[in-house]
C-alpha atoms as a PDB file:
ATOM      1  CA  UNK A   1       0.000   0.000   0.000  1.00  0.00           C
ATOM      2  CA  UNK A   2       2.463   2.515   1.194  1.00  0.00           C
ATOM      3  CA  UNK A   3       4.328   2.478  -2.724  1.00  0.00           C
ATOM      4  CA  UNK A   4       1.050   3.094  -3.799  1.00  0.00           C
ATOM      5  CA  UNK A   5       0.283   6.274  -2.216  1.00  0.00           C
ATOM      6  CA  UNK A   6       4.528   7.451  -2.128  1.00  0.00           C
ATOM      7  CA  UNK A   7       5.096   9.009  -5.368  1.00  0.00           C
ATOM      8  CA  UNK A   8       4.042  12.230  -6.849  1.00  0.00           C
ATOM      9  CA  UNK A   9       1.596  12.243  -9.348  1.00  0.00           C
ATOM     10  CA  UNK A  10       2.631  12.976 -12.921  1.00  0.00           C
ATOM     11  CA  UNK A  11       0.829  15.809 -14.866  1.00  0.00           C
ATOM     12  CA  UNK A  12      -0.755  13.374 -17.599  1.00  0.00           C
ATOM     13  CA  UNK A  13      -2.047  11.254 -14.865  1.00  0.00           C
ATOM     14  CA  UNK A  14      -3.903  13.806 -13.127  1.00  0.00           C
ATOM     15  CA  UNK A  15      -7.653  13.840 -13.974  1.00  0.00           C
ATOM     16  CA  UNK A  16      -8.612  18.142 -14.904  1.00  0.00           C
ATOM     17  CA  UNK A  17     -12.140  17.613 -13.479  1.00  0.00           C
ATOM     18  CA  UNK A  18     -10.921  16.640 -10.022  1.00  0.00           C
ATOM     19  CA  UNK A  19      -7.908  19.574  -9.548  1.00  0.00           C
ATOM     20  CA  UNK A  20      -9.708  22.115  -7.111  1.00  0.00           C
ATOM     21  CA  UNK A  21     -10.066  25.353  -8.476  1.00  0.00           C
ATOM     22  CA  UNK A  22      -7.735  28.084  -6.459  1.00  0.00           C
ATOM     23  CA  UNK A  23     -10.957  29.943  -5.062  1.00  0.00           C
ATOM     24  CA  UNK A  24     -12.276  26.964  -3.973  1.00  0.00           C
ATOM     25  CA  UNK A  25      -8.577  26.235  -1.739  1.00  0.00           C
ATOM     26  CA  UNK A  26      -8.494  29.842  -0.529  1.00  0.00           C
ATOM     27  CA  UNK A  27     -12.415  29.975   0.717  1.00  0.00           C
ATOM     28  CA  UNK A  28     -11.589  26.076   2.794  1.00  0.00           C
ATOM     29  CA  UNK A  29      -8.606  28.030   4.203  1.00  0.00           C
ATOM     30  CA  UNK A  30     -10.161  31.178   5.222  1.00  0.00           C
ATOM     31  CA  UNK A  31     -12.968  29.721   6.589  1.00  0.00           C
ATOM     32  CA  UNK A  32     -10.575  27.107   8.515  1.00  0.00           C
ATOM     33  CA  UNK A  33      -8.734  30.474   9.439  1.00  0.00           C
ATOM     34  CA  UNK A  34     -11.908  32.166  10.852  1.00  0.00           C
ATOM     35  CA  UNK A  35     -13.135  28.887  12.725  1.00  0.00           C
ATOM     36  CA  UNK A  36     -13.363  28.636  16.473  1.00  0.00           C
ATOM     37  CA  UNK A  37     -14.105  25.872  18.781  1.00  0.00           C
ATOM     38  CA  UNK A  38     -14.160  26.193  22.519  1.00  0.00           C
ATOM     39  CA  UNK A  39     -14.410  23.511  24.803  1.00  0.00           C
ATOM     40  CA  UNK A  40     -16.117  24.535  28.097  1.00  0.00           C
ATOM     41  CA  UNK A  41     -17.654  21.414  30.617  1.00  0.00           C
ATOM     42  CA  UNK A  42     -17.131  18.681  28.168  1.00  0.00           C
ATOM     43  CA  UNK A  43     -19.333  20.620  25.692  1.00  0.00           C
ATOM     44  CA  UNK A  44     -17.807  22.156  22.063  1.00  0.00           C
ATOM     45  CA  UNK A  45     -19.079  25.224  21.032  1.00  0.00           C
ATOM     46  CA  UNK A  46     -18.323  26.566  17.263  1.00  0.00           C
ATOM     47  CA  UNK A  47     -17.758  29.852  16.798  1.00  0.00           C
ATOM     48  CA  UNK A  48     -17.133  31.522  13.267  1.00  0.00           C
ATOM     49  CA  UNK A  49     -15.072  34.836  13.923  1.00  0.00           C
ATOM     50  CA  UNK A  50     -16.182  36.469  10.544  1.00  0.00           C
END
């Protein structure tokens, strides 16, 4: 499994439809950026910090 998963992937192996568009990456990290979870009494509470 692991030489399966090891090496890079070559450009003409790489399927178009499936490569995330850059807007897409930068809104997943700015949102991951602006997320906020607080613990308090064994309880989670999400807070988005927009």
């Amino acid at each position: 499994m692991q030489k399966m998963y090891s090496g890079t992937s070559r450009k003409e192996h790489v399927n178009e439809n499936l490569v995330p568009k850059e807007d897409t990456i930068r809104f997943l990290l700015d949102y991951s950026k602006a997320l906020s979870v607080i613990d308090y009494n064994k309880m989670k509470f999400e807070a988005l910090l927009n």
